[in-house]
C-alpha atoms as a PDB file:
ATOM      1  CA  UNK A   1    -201.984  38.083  24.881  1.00  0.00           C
ATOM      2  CA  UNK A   2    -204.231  35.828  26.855  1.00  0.00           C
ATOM      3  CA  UNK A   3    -206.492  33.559  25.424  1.00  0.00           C
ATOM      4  CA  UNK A   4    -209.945  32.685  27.224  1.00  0.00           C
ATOM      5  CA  UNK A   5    -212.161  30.479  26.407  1.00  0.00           C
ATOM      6  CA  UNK A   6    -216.345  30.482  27.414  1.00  0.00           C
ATOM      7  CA  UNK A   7    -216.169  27.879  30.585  1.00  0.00           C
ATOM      8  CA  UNK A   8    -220.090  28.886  31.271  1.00  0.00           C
ATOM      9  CA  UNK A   9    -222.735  29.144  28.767  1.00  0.00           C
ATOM     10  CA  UNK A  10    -225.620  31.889  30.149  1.00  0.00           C
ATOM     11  CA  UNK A  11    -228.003  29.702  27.576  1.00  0.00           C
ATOM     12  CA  UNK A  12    -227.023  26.115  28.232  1.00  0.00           C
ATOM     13  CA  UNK A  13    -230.055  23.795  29.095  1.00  0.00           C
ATOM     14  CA  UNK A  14    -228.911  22.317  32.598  1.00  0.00           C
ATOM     15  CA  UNK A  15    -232.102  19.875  32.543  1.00  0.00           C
ATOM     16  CA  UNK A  16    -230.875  18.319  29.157  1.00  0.00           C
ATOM     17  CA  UNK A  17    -227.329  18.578  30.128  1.00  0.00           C
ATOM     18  CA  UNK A  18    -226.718  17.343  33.973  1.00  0.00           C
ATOM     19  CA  UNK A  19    -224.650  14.337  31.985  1.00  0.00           C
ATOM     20  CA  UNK A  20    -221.588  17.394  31.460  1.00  0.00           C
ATOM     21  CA  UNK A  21    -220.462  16.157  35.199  1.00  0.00           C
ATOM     22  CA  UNK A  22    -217.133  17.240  36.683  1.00  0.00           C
ATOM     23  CA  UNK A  23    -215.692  14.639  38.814  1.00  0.00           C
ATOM     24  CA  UNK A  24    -213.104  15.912  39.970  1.00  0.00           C
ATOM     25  CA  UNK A  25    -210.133  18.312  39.054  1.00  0.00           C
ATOM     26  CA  UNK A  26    -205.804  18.354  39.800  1.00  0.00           C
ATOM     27  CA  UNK A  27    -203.117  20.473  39.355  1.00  0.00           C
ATOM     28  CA  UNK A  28    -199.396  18.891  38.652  1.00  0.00           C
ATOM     29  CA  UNK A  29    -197.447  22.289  39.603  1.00  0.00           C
ATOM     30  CA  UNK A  30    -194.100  20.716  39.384  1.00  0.00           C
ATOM     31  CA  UNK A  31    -194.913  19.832  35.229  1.00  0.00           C
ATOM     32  CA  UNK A  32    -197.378  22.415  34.296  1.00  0.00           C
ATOM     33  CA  UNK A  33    -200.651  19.811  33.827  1.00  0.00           C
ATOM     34  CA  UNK A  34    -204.351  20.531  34.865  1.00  0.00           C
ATOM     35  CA  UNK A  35    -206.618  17.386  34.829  1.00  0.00           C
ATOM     36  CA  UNK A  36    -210.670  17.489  34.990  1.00  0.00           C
ATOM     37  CA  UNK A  37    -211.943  14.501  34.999  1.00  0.00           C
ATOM     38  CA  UNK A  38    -215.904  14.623  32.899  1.00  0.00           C
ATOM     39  CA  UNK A  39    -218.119  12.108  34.769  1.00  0.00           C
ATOM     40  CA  UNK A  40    -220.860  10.145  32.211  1.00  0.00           C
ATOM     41  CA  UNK A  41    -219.057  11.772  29.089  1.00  0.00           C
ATOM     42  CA  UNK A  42    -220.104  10.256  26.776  1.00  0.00           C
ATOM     43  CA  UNK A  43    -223.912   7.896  25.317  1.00  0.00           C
ATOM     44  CA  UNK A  44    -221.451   4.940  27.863  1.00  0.00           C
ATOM     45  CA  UNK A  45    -221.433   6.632  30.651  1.00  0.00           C
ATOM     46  CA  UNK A  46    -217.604   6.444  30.223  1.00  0.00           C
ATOM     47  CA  UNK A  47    -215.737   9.329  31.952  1.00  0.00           C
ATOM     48  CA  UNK A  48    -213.206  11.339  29.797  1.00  0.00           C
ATOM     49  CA  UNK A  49    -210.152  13.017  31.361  1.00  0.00           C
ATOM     50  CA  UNK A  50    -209.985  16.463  29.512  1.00  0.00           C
ATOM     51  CA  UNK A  51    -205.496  17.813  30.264  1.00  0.00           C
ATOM     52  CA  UNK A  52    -204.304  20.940  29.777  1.00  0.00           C
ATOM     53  CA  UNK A  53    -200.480  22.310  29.291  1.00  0.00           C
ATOM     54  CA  UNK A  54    -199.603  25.269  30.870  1.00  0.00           C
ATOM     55  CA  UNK A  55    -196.515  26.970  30.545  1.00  0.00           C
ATOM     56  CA  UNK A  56    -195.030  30.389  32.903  1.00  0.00           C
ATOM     57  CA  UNK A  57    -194.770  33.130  30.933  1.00  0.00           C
ATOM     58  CA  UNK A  58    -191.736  35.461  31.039  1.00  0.00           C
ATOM     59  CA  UNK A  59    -191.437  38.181  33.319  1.00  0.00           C
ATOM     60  CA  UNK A  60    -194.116  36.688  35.705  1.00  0.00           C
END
């Protein structure tokens, strides 16, 4: 089973929400990590690096 999540939101408010900025994105292949760095995340204007884990699944 795959899960999916909603990466675009048909009713999201781009004029309120042009803060939600990705900066820039990277793949480590050789340990299974994505990074996506989120530009002005937060009231700051700190950036927030959001990582992911990905795994192979058997038999692909």
């Amino acid at each position: 089973m795959i899960s999916v999540s909603i990466i675009f939101d048909p009713g999201f408010d781009f004029e309120r929400g042009k803060r939600y900025l990705v900066g820039a994105a990277a793949f480590d292949r050789a340990n299974g990590f994505l990074y996506i760095a989120e530009r002005m995340a937060d009231e700051d204007g700190k950036s927030l690096i959001h990582v992911w884990k990905f795994r192979k699944l058997k038999g692909y």
